[in-house]
N, C-alpha and C. Protein backbone atom coordinates (compact mmCIF):
# COMPACT_ATOMS: atom_id res chain seq x y z
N UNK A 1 139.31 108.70 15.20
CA UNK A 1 138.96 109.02 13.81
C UNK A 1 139.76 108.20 12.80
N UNK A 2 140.53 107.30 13.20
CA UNK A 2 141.43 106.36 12.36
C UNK A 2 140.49 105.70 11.45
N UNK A 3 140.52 106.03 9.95
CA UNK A 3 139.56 105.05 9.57
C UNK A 3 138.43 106.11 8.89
N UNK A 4 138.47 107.02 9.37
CA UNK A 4 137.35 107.73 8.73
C UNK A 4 137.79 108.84 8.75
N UNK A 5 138.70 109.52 8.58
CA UNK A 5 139.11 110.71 8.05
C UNK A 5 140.17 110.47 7.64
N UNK A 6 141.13 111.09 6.54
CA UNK A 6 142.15 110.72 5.50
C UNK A 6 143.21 110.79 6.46
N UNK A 7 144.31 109.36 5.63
CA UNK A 7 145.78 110.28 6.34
C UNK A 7 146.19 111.28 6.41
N UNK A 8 145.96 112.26 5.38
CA UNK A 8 146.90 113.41 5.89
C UNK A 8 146.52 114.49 6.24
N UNK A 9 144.77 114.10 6.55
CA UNK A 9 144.46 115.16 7.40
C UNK A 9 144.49 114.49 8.99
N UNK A 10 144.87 113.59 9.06
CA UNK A 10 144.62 112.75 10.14
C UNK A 10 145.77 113.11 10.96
N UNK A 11 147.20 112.71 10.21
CA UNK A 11 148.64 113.23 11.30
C UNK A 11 148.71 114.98 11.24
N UNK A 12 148.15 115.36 10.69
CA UNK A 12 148.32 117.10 11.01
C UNK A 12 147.36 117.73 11.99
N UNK A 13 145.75 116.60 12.24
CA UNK A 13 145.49 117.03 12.54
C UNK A 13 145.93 117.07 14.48
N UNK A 14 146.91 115.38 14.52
CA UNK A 14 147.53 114.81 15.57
C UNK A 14 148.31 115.77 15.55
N UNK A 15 149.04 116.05 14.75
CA UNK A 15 150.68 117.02 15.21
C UNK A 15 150.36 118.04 16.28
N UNK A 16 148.89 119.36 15.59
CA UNK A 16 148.39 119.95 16.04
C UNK A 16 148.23 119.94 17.51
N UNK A 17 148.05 118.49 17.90
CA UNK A 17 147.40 118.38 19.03
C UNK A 17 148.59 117.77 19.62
N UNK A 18 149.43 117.27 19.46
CA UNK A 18 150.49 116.91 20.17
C UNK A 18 151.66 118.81 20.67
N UNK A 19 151.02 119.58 19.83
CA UNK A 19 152.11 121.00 19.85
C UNK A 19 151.30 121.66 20.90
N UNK A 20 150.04 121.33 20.87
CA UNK A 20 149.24 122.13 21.93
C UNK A 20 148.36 123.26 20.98
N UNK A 21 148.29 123.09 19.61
CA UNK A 21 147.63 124.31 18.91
C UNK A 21 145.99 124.38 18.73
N UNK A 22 145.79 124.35 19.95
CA UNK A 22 144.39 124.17 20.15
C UNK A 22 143.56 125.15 19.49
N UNK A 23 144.21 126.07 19.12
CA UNK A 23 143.20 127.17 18.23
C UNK A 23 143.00 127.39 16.94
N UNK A 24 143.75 125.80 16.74
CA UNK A 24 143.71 125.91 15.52
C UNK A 24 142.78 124.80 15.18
N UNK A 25 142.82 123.79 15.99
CA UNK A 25 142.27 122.28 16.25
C UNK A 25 140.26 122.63 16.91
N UNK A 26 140.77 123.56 17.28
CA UNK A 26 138.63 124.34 17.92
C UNK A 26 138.12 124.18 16.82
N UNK A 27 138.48 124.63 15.53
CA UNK A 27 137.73 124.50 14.01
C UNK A 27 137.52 123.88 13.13
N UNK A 28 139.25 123.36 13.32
CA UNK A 28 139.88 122.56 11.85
C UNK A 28 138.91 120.71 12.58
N UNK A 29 139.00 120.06 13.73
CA UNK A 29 138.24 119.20 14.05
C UNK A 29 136.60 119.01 13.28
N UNK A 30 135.75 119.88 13.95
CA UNK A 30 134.69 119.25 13.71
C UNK A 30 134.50 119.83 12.10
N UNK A 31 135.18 121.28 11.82
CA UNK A 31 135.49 121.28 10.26
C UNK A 31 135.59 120.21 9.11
N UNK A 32 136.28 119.27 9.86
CA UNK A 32 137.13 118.48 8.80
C UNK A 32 136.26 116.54 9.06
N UNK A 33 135.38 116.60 10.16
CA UNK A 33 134.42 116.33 10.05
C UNK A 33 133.48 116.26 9.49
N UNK A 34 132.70 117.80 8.97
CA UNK A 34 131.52 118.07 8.43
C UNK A 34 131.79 117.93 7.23
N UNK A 35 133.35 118.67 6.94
CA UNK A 35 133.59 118.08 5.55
C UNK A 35 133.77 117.02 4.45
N UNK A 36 134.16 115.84 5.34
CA UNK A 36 134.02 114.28 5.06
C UNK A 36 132.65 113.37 5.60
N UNK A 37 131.72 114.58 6.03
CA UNK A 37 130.69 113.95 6.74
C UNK A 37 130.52 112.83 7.40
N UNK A 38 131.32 113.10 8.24
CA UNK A 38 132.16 111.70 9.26
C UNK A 38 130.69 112.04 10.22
N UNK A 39 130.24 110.79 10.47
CA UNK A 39 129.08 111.04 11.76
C UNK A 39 129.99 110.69 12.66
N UNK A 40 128.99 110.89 14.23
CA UNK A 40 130.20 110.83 15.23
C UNK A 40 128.36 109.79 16.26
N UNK A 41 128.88 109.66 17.43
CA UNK A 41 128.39 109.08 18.27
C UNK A 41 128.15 109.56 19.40
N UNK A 42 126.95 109.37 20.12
CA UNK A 42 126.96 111.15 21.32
C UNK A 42 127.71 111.03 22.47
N UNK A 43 128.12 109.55 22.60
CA UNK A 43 129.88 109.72 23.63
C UNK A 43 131.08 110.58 22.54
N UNK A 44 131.10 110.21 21.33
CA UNK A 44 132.12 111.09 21.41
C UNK A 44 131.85 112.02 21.14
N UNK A 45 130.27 112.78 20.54
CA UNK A 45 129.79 114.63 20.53
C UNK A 45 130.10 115.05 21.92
N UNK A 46 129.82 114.04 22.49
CA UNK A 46 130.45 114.89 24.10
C UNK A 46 131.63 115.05 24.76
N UNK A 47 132.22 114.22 23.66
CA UNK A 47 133.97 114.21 24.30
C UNK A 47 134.22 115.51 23.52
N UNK A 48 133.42 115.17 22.27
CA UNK A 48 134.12 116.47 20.92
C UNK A 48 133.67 117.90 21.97
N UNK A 49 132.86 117.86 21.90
CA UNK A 49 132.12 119.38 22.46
C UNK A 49 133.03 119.44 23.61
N UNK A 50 133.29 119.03 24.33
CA UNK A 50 134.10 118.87 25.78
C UNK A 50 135.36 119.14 25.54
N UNK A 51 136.04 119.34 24.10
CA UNK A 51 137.43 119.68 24.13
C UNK A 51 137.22 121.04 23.11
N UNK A 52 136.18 120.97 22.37
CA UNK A 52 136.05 122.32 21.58
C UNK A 52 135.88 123.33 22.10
N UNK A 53 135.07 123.08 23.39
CA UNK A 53 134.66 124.52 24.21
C UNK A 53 135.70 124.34 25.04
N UNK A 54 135.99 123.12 25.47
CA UNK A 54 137.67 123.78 26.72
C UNK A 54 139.06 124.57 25.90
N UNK A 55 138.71 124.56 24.39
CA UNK A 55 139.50 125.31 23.41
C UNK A 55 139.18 126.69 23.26
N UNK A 56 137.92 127.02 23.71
CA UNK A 56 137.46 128.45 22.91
C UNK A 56 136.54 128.15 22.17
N UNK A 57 136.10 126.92 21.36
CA UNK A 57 135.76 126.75 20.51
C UNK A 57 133.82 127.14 19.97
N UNK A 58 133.59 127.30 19.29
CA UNK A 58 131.66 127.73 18.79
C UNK A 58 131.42 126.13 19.23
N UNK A 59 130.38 125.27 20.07
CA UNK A 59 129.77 124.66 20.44
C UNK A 59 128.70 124.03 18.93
N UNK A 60 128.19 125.69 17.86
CA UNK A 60 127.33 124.95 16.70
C UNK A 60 128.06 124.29 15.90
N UNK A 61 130.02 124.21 15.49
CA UNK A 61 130.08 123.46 14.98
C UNK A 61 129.77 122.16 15.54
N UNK A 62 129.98 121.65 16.79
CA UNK A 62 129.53 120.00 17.50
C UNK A 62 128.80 119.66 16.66
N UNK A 63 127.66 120.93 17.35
CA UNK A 63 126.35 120.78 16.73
C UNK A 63 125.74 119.63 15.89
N UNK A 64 126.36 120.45 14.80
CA UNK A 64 126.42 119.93 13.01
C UNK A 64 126.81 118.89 12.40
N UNK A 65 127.60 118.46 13.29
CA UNK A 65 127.96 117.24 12.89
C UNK A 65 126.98 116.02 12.78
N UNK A 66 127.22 115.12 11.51
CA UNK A 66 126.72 114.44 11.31
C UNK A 66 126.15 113.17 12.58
N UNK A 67 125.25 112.75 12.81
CA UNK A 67 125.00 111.94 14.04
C UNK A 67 125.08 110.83 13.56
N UNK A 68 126.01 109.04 13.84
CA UNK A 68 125.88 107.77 14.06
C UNK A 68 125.29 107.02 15.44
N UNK A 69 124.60 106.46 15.25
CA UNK A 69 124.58 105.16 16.51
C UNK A 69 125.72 104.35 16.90
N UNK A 70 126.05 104.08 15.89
CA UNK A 70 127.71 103.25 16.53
C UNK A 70 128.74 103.01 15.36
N UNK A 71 129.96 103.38 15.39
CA UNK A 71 130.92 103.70 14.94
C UNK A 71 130.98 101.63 13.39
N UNK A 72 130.74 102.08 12.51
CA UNK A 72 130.94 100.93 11.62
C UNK A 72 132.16 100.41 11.36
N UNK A 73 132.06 99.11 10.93
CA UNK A 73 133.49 98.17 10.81
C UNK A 73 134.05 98.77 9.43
N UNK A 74 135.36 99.16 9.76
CA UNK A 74 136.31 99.56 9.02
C UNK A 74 136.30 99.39 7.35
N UNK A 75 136.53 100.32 6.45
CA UNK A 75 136.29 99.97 5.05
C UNK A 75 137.85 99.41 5.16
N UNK A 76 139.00 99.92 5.52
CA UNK A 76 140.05 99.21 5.15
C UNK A 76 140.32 97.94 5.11
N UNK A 77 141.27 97.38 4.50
CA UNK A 77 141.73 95.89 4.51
C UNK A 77 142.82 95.67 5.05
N UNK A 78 143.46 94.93 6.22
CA UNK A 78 144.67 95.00 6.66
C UNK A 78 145.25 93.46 6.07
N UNK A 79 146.54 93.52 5.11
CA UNK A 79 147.08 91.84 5.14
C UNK A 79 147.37 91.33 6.47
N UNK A 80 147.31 89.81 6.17
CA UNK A 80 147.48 88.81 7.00
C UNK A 80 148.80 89.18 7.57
N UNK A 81 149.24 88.73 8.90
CA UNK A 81 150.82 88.91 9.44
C UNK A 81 151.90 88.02 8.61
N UNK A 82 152.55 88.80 7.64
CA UNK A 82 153.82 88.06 7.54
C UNK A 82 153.64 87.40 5.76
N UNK A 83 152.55 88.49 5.62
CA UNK A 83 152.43 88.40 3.86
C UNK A 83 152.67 90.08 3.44
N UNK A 84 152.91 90.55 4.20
CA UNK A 84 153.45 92.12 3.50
C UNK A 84 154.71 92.33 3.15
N UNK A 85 155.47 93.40 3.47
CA UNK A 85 156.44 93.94 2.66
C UNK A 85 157.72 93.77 4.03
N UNK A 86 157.10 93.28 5.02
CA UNK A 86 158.12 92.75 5.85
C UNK A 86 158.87 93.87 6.59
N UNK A 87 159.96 93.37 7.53
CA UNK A 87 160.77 94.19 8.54
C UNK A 87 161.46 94.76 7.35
N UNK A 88 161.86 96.28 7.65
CA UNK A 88 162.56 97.06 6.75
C UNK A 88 163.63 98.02 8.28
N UNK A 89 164.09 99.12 7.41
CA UNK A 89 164.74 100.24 8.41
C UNK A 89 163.70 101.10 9.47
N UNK A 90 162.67 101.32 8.54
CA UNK A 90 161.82 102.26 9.67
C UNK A 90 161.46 101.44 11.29
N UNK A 91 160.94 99.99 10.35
CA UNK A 91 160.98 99.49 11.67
C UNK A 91 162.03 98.74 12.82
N UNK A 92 163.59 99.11 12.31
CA UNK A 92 164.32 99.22 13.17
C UNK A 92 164.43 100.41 14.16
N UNK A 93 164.03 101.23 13.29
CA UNK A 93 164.19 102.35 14.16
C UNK A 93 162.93 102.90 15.13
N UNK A 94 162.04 102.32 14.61
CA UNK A 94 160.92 101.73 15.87
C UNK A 94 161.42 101.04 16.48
N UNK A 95 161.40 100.26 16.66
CA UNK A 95 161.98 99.07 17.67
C UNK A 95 163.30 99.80 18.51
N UNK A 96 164.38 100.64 18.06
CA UNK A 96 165.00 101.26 18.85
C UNK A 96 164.78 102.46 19.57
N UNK A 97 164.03 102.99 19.12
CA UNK A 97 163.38 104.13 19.86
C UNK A 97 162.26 104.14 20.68
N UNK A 98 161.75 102.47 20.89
CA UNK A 98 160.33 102.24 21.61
C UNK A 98 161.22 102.27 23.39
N UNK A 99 162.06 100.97 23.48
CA UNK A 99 162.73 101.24 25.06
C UNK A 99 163.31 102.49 25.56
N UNK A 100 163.29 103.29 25.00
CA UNK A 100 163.74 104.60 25.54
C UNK A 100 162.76 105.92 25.62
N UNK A 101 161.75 105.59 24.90
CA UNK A 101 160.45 106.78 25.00
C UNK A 101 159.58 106.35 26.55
N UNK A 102 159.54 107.14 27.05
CA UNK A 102 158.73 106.97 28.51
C UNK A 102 157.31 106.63 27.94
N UNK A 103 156.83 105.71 28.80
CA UNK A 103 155.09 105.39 28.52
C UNK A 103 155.01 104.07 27.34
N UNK A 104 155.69 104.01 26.79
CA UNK A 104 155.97 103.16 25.77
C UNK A 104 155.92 101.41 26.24
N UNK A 105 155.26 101.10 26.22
CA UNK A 105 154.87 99.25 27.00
C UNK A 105 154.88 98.39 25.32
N UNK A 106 154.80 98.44 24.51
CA UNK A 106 154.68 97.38 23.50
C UNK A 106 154.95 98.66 22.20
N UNK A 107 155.14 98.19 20.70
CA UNK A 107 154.42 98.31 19.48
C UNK A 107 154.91 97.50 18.50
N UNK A 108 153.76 97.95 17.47
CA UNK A 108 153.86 97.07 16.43
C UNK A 108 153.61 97.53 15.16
N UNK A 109 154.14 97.04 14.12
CA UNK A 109 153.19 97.43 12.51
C UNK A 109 152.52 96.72 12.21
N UNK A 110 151.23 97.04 11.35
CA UNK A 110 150.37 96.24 10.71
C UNK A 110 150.75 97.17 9.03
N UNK A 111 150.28 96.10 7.82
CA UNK A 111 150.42 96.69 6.68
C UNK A 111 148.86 96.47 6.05
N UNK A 112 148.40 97.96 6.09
CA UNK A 112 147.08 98.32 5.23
C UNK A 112 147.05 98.20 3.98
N UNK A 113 146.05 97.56 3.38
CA UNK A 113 146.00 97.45 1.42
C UNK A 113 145.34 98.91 1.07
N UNK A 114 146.05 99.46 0.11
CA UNK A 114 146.27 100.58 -0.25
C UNK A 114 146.09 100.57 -2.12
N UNK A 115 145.55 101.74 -2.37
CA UNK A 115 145.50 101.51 -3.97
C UNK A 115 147.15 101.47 -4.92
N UNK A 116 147.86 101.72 -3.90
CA UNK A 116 149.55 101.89 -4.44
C UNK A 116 150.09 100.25 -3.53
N UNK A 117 151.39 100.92 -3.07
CA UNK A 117 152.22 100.02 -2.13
C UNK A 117 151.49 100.08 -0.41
N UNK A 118 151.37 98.96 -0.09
CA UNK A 118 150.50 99.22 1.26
C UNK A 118 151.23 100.30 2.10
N UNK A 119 150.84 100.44 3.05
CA UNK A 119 150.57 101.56 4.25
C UNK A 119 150.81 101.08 5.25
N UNK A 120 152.10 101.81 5.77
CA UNK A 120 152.28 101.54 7.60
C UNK A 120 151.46 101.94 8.23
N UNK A 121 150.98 101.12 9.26
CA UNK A 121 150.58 101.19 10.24
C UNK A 121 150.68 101.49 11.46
N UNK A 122 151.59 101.86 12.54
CA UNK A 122 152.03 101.92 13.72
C UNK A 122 151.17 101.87 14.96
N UNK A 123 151.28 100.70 15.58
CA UNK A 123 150.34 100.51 16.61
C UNK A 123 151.02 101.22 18.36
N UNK A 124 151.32 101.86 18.64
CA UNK A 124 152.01 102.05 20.07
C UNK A 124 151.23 101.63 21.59
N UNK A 125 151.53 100.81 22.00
CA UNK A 125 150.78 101.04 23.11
C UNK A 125 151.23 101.93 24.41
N UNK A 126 150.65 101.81 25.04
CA UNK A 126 151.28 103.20 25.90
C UNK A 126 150.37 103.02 27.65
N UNK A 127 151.45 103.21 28.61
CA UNK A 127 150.59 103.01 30.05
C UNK A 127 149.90 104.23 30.47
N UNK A 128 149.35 104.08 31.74
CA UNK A 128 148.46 105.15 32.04
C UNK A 128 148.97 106.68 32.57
N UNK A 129 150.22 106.42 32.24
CA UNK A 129 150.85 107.88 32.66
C UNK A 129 151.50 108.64 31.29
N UNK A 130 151.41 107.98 30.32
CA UNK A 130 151.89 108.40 29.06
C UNK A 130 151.02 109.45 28.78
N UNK A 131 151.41 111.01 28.29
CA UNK A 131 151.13 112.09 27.26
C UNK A 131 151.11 111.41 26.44
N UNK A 132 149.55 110.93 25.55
CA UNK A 132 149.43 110.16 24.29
C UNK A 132 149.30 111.05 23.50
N UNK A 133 148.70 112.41 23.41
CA UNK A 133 148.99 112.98 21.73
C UNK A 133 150.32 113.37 21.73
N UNK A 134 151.78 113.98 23.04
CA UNK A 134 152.96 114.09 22.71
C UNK A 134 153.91 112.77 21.96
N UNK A 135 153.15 111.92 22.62
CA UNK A 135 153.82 110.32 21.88
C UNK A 135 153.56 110.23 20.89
N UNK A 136 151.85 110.67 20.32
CA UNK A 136 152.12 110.02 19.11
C UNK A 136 153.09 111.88 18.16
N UNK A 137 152.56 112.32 18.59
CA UNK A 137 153.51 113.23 17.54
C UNK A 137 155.10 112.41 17.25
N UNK A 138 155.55 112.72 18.53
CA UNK A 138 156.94 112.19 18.39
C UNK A 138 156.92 111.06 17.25
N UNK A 139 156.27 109.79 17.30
CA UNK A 139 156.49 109.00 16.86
C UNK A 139 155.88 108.92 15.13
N UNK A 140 155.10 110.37 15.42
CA UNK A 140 154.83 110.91 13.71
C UNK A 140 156.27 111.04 12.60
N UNK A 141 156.65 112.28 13.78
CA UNK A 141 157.69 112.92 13.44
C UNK A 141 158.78 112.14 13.02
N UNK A 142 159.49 111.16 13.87
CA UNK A 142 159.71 109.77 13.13
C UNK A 142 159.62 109.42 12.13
N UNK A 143 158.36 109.29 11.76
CA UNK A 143 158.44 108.35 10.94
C UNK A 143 158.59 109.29 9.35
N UNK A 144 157.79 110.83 9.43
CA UNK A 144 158.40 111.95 8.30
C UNK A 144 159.90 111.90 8.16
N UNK A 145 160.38 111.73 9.02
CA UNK A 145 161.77 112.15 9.21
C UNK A 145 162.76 110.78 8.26
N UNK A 146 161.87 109.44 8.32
CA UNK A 146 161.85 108.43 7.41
C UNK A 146 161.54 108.30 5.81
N UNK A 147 160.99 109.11 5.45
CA UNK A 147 159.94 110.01 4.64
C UNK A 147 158.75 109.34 4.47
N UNK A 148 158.01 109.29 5.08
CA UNK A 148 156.58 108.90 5.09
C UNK A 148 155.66 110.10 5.25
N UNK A 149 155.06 110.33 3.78
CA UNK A 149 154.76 111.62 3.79
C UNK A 149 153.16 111.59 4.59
N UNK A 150 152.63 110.77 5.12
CA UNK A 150 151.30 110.68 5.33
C UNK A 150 151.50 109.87 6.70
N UNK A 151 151.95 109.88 8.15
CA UNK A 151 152.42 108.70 8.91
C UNK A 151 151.12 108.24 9.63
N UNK A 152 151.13 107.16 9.59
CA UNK A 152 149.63 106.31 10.56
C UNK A 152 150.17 105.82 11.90
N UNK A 153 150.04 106.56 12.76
CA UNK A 153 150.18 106.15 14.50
C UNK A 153 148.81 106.23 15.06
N UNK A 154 148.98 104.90 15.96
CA UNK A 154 147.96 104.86 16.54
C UNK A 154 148.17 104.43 17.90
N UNK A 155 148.66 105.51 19.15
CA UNK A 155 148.84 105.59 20.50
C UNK A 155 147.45 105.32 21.22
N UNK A 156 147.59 103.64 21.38
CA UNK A 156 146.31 102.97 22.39
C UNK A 156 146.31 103.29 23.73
N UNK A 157 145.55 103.45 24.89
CA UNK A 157 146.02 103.49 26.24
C UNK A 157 145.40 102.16 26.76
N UNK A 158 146.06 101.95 28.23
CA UNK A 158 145.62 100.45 28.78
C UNK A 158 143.59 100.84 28.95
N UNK A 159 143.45 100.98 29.16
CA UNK A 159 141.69 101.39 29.79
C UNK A 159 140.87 101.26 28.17
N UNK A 160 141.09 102.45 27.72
CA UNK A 160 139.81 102.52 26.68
C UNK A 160 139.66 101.24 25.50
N UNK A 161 138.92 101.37 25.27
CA UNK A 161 138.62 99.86 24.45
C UNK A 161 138.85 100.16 22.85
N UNK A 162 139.59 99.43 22.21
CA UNK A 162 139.71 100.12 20.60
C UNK A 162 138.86 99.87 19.63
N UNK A 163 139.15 100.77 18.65
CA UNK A 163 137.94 100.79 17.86
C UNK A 163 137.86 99.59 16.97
N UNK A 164 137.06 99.61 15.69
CA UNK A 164 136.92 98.30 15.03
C UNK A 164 138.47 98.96 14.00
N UNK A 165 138.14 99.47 13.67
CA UNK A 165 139.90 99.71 12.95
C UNK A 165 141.00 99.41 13.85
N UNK A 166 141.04 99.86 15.26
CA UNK A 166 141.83 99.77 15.78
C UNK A 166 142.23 97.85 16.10
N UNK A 167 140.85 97.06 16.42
CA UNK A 167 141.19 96.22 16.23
C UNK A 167 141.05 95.05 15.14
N UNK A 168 140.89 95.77 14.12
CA UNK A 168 141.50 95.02 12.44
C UNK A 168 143.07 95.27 12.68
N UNK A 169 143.91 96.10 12.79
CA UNK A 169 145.24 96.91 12.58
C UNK A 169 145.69 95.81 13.78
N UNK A 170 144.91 95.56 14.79
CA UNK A 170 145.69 95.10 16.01
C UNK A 170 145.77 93.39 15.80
N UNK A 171 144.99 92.76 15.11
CA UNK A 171 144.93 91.34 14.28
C UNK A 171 145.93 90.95 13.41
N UNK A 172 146.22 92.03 12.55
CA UNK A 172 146.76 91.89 11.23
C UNK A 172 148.45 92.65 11.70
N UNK A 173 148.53 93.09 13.02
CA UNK A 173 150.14 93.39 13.25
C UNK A 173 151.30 92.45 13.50
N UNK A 174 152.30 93.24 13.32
CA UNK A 174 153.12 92.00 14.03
C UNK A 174 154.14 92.85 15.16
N UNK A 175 154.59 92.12 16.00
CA UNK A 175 155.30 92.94 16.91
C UNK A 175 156.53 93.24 16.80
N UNK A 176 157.26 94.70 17.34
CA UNK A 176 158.49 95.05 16.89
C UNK A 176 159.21 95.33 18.12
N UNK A 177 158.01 95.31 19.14
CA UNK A 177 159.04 95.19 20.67
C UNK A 177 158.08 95.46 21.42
N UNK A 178 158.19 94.30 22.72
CA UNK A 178 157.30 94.72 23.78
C UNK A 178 158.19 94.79 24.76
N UNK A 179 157.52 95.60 26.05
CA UNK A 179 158.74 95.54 27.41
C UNK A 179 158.54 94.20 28.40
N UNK A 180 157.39 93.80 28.24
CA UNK A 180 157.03 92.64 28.72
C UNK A 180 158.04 91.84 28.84
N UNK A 181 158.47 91.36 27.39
CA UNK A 181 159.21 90.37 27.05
C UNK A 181 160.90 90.09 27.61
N UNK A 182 161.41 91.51 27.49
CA UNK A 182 162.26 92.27 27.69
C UNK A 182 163.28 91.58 27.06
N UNK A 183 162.84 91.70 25.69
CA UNK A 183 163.74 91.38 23.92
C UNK A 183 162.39 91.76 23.26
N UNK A 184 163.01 91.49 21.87
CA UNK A 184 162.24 91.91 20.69
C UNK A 184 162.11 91.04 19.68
N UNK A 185 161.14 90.29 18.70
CA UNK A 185 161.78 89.39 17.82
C UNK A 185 162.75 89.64 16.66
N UNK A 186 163.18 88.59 16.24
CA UNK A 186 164.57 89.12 15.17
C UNK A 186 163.86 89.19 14.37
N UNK A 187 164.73 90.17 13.42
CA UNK A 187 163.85 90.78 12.43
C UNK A 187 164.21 90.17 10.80
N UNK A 188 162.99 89.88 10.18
CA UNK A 188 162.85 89.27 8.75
C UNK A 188 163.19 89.89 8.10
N UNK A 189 163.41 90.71 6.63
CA UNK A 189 163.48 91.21 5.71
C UNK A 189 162.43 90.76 4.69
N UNK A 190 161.86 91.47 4.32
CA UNK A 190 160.74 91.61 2.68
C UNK A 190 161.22 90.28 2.04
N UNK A 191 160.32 89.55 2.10
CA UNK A 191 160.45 88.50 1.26
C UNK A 191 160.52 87.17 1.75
N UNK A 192 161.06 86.97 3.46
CA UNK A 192 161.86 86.03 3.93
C UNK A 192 160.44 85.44 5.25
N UNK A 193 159.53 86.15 5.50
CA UNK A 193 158.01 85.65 5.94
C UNK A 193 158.73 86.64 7.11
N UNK A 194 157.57 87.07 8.17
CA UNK A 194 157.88 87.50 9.37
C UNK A 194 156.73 87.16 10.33
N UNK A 195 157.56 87.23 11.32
CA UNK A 195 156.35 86.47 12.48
C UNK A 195 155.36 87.12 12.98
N UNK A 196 154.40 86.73 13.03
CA UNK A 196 153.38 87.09 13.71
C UNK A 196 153.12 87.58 15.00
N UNK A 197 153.06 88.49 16.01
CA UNK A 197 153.30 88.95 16.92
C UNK A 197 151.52 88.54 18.06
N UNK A 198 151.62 88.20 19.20
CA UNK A 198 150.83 87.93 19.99
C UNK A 198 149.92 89.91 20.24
N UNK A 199 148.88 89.69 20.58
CA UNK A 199 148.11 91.24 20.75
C UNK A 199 148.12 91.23 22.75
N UNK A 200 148.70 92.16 22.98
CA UNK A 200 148.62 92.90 24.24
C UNK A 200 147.21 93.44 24.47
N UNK A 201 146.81 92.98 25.43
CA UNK A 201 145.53 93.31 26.32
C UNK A 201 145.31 95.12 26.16
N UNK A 202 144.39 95.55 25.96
CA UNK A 202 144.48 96.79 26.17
C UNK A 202 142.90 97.72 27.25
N UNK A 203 143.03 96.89 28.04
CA UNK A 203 141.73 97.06 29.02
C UNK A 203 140.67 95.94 29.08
């Protein structure tokens, strides 16, 4: 849903699901759907329905939801790598907290154009044994704890294929540590250009 439902219904509605509050997530989902009249696609009405009813959840909200054929290219704009606002603290503290979170194989920021000061991005990638909604919470929580009152994580896995937001965000990132490499690049400061980071395969 990156991309078509707001930030800040977007990390609450992740937190939710990283805490396990599935009874709250049976409603507030296709709710908050119908309410932004987000269409969906009938792989994912069937993923949706497939986690609403393994919740408890009424099956007519699925229902209702608006129907797409295929998910459209992103209204956002992501800047070019290494014309934004550059390496700062948060993303030190990404970069230090990526080698020590289990599941954690690469991430990166991309910076979204925004009607204010652009918008972090957080790209995580993550292997096939990673708890991806506990990761991305964690790495929500993070980034609030930074004060980012609205945080954008986006925990990829190796297999599934990303979306068109996912790969605008994944073009326009730059990297803040992969394990591959086993280093990280040095980091620029706002103003001083920063490098462009290579994109990790993701299936």
């Amino acid at each position: 849903m990156a991309g078509r439902l707001p930030d800040r219904l977007l990390w609450r509605l992740r937190d939710w699901l990283s805490c396990g509050a599935h009874v709250a997530l049976r409603t507030a989902l296709p709710r908050a759907l119908l309410r932004h009249r987000v269409g969906v696609t009938e792989d994912e009405r069937a993923r949706l329905r497939a986690a609403v009813l393994a919740w408890g959840g009424p099956a007519r909200l699925v229902d209702a939801v608006l129907h797409v054929d295929a998910v459209g290219e992103p209204a956002a704009t992501f800047l070019e790598p290494g014309t934004g606002p550059g390496w700062d603290d948060t993303d030190l503290v990404l970069r230090a907290l990526a080698p020590v979170t289990e599941g954690v194989t690469a991430i990166r920021r991309a910076w979204r154009a925004g009607s204010g000061a652009p918008v972090r991005v957080v790209l995580v990638a993550a292997d096939g044994h990673a708890d991806r909604p506990t990761l991305a919470g964690a790495v929500q929580r993070a980034l609030r704890a930074r004060g980012e009152a609205d945080p954008c994580v986006e925990v990829l896995g190796p297999s599934a294929p990303p979306s068109p937001y996912h790969r605008a965000a994944l073009t326009a990132s730059e990297v803040l540590w992969r394990s591959a490499e086993g280093r990280v690049p040095s980091p620029t400061r706002a103003g001083q250009g920063a490098q462009a980071g290579e994109l990790v395969g993701h299936g």
